[in-house]
C-alpha atoms as a PDB file:
ATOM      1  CA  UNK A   1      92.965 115.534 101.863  1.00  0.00           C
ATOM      2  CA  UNK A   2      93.196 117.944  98.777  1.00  0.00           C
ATOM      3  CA  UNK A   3      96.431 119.254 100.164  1.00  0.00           C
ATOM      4  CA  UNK A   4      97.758 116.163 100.633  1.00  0.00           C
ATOM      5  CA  UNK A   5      96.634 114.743  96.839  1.00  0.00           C
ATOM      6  CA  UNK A   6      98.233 118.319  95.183  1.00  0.00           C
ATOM      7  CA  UNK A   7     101.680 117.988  97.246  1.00  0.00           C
ATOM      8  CA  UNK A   8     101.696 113.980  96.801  1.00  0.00           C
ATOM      9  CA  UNK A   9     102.538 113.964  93.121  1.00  0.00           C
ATOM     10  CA  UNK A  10     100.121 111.229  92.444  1.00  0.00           C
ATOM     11  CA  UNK A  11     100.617 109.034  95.398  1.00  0.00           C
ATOM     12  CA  UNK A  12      96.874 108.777  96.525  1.00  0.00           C
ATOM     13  CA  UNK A  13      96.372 107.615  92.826  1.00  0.00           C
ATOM     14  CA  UNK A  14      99.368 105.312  93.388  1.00  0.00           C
ATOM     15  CA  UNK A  15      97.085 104.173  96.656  1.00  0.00           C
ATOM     16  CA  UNK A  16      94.133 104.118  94.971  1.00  0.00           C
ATOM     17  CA  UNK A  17      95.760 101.383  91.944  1.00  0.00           C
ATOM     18  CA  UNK A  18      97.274  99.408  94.642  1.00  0.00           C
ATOM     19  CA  UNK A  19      94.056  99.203  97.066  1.00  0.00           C
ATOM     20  CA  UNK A  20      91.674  98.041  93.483  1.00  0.00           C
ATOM     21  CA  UNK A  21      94.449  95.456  93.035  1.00  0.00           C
ATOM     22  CA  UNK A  22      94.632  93.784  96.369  1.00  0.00           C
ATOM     23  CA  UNK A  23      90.535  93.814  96.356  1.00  0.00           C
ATOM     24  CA  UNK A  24      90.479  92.121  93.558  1.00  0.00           C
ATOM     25  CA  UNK A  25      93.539  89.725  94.220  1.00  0.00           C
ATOM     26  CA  UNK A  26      91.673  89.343  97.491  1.00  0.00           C
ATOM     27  CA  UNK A  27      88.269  87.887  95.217  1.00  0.00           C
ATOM     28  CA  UNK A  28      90.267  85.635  93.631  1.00  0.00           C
ATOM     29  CA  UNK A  29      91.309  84.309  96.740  1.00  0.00           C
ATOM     30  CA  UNK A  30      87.720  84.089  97.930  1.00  0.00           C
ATOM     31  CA  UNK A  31      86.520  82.638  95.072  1.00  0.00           C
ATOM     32  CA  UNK A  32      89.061  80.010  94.545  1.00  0.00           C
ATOM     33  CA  UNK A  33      88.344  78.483  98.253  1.00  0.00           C
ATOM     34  CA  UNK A  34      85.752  75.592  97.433  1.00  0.00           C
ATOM     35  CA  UNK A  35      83.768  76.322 100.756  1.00  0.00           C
ATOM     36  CA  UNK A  36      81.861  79.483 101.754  1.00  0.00           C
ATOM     37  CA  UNK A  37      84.476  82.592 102.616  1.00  0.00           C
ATOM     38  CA  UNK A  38      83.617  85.720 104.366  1.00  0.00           C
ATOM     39  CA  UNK A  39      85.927  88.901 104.508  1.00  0.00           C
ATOM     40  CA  UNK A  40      84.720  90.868 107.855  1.00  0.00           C
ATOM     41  CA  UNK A  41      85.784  94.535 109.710  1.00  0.00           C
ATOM     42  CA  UNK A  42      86.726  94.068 112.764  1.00  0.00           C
ATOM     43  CA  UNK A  43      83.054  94.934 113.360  1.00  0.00           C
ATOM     44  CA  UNK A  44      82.086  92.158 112.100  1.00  0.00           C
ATOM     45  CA  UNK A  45      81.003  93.571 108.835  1.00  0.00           C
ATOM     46  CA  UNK A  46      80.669  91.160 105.547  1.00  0.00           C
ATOM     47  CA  UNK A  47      83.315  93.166 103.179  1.00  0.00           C
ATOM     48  CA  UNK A  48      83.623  90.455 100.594  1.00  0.00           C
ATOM     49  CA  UNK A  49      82.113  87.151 100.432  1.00  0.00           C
ATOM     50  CA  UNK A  50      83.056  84.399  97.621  1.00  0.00           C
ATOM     51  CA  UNK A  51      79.905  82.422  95.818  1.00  0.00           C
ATOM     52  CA  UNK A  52      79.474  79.802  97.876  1.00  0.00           C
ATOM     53  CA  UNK A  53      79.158  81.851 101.197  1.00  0.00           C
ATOM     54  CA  UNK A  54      76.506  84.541  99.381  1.00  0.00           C
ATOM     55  CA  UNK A  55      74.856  81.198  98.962  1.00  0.00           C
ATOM     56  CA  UNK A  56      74.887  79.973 101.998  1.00  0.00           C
ATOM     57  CA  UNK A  57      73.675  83.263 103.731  1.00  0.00           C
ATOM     58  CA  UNK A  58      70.730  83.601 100.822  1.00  0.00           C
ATOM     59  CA  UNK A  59      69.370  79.985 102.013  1.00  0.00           C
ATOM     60  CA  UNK A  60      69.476  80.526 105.616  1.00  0.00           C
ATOM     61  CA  UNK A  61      71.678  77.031 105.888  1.00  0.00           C
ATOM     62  CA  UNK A  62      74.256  77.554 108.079  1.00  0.00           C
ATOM     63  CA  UNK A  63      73.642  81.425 108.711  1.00  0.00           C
ATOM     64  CA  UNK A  64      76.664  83.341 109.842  1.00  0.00           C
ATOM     65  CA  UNK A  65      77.179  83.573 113.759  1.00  0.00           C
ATOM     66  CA  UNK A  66      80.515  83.838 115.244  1.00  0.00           C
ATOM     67  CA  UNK A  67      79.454  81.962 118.581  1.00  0.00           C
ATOM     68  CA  UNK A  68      78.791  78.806 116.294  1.00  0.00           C
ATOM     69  CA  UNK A  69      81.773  76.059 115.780  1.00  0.00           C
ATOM     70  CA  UNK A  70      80.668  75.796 111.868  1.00  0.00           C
ATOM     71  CA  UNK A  71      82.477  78.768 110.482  1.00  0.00           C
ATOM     72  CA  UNK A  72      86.689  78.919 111.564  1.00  0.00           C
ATOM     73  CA  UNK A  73      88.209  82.148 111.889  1.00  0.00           C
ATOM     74  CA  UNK A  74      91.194  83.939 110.940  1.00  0.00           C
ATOM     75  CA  UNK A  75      92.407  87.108 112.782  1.00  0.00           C
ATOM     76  CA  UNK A  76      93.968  89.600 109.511  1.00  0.00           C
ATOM     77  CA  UNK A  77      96.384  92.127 110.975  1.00  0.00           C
ATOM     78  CA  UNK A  78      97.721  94.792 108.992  1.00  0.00           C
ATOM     79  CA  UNK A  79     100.637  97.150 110.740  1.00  0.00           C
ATOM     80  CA  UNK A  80     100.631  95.008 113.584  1.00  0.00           C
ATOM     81  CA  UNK A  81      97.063  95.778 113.801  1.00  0.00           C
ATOM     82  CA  UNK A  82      93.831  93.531 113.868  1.00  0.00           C
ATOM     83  CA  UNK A  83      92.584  94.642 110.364  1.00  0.00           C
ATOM     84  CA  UNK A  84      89.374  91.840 110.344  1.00  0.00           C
ATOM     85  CA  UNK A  85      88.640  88.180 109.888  1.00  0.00           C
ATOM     86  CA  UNK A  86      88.683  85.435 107.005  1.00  0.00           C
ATOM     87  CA  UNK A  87      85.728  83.647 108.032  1.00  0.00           C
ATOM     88  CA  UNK A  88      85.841  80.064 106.207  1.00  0.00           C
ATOM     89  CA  UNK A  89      82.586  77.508 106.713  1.00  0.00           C
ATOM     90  CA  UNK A  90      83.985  74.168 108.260  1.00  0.00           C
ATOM     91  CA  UNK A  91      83.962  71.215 105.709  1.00  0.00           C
ATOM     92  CA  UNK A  92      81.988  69.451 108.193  1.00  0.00           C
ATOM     93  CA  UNK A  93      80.740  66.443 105.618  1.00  0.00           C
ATOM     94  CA  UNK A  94      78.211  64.867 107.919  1.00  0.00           C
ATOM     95  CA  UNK A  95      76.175  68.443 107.862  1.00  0.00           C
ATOM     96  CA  UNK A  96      75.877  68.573 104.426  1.00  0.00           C
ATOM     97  CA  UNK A  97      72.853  66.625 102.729  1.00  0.00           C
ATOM     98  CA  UNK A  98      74.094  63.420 100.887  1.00  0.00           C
ATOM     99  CA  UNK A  99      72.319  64.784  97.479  1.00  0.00           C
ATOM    100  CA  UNK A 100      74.794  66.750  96.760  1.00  0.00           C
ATOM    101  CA  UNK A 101      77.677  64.351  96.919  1.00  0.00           C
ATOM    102  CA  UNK A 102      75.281  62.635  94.510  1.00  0.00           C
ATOM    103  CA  UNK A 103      76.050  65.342  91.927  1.00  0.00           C
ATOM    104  CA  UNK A 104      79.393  63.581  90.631  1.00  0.00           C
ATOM    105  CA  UNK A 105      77.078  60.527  88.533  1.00  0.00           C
ATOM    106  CA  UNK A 106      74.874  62.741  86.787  1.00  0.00           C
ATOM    107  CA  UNK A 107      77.909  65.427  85.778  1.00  0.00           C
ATOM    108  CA  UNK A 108      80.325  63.407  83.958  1.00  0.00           C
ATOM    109  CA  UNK A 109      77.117  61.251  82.279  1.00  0.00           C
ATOM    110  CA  UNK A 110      75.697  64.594  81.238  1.00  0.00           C
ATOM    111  CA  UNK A 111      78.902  65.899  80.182  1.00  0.00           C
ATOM    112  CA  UNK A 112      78.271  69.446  82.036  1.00  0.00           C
ATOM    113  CA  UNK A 113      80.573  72.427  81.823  1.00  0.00           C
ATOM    114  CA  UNK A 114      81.648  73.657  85.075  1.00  0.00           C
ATOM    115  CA  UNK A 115      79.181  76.243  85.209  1.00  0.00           C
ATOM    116  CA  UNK A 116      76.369  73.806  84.057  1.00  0.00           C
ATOM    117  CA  UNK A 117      77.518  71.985  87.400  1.00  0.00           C
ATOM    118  CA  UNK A 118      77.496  74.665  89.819  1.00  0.00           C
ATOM    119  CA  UNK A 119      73.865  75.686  88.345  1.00  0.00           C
ATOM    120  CA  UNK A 120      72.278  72.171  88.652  1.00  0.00           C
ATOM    121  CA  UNK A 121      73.812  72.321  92.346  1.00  0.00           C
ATOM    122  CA  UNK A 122      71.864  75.420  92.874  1.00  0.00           C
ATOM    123  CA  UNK A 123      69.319  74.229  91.423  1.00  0.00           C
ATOM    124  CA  UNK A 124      68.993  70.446  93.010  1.00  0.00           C
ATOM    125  CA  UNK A 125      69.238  72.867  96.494  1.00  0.00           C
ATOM    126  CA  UNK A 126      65.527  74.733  95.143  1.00  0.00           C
ATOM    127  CA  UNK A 127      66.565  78.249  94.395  1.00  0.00           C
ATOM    128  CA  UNK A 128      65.166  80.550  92.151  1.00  0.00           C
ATOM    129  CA  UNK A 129      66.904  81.345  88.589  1.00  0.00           C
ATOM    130  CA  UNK A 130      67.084  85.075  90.397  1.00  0.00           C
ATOM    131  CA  UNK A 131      69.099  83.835  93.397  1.00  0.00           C
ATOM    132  CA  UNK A 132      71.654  81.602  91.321  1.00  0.00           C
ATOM    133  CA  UNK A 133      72.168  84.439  89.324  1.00  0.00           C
ATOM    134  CA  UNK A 134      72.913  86.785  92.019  1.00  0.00           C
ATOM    135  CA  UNK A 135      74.798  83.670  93.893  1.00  0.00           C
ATOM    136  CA  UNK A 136      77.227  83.058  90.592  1.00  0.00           C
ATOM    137  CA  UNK A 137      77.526  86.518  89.645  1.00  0.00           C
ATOM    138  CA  UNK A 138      75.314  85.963  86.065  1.00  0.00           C
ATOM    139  CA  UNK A 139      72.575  87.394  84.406  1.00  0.00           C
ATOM    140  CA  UNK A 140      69.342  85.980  84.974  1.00  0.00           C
ATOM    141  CA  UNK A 141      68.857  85.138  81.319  1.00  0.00           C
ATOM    142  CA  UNK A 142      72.102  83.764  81.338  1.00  0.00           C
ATOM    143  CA  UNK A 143      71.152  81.095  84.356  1.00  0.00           C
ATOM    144  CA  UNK A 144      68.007  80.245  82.040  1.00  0.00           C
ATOM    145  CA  UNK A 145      70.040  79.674  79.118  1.00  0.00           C
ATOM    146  CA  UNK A 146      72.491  76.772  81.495  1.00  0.00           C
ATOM    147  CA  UNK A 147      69.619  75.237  82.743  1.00  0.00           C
ATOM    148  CA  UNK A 148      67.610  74.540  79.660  1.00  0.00           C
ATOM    149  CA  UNK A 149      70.988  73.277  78.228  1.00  0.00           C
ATOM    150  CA  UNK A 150      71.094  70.777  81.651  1.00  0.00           C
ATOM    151  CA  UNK A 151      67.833  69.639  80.741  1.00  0.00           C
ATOM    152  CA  UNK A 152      68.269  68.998  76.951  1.00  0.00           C
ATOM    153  CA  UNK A 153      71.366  67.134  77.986  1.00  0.00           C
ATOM    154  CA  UNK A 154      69.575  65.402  81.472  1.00  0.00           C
ATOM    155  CA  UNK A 155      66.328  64.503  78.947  1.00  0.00           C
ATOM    156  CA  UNK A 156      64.041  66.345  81.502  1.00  0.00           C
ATOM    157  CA  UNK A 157      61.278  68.533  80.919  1.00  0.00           C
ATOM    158  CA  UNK A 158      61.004  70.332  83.815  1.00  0.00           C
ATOM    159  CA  UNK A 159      63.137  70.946  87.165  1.00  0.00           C
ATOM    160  CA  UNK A 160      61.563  68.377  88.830  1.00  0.00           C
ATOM    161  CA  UNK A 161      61.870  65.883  86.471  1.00  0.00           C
ATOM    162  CA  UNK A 162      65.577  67.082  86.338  1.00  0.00           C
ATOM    163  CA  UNK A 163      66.253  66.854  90.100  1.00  0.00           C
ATOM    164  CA  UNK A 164      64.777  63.790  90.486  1.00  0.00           C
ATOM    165  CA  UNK A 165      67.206  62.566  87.525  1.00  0.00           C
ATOM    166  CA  UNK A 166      70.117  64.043  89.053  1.00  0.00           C
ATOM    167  CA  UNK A 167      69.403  62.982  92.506  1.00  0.00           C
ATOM    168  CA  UNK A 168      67.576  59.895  92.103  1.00  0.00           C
ATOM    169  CA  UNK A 169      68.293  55.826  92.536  1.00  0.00           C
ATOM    170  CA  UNK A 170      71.021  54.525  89.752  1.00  0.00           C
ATOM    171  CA  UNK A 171      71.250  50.899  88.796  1.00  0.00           C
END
């Protein structure tokens, strides 16, 4: 390897660039899927996963297996080789719980940011301020920050007052 990096002239480096910018072309692809996406080996190895799937394998709801229908799956070849999978969760809608199609009411009357939204979603599903963090990629001081903001702005006190609120019957 050191033979090959002193006679390249700087093409590992050139490698290196290009593999940190199609990793990170490849989150942005990940993230900008609205349902859970998995990157896997060929070994089935997670090598990337976008917010919504770290989610969904945190909460147990829906937990990856291969053998199940839920998740579809996309051979990546490379070379004309198998290189891994883009594992996408289904959008099957009757599996997912009707509060969170309920969400849509309370945002726009609240007026929430789009992170505000994807917090209260987090939050409606139960989940620690430690686990959205880690889910959305914050700080955990950060996550306290949006939801005492959703609250001020929801005129709850506390997170149940706030779910119930956000969840609850509208005339």
């Amino acid at each position: 390897m050191e033979e090959i990096a002193r006679d390249s002239g700087g093409t590992i480096d050139a490698l290196t660039r290009e593999a940190r910018r199609l990793s990170a072309a490849i989150e942005v692809v990940l993230e900008a899927l609205e349902r859970p996406a998995l990157l896997l080996s060929c070994e089935e190895k997670v090598l990337g996963a976008n917010a919504a799937a770290r989610l969904t394998l945190k909460s147990g709801a829906g937990a990856f297996e291969l053998a199940k229908p839920r998740w579809i799956l996309a051979a990546l070849r490379a070379g004309g080789r198998s290189a891994g999978f883009l594992a996408i969760l289904s959008d099957d809608r009757a599996s997912e719980p009707a509060v969170f199609r309920e969400l849509c009411g309370p945002v726009r009357s609240w007026r929430l940011t789009d992170r505000q939204t994807a917090v209260l979603a987090l939050v409606v599903r139960g989940l620690t301020n430690e686990i959205i963090a880690d889910t959305l990629g914050i700080g955990e001081r950060t996550v306290e920050f949006h939801v005492s903001r959703i609250l001020d702005k929801a005129g709850a006190h506390n997170r149940a007052t706030l779910i119930a609120s956000a969840i609850g019957p509208r005339p």
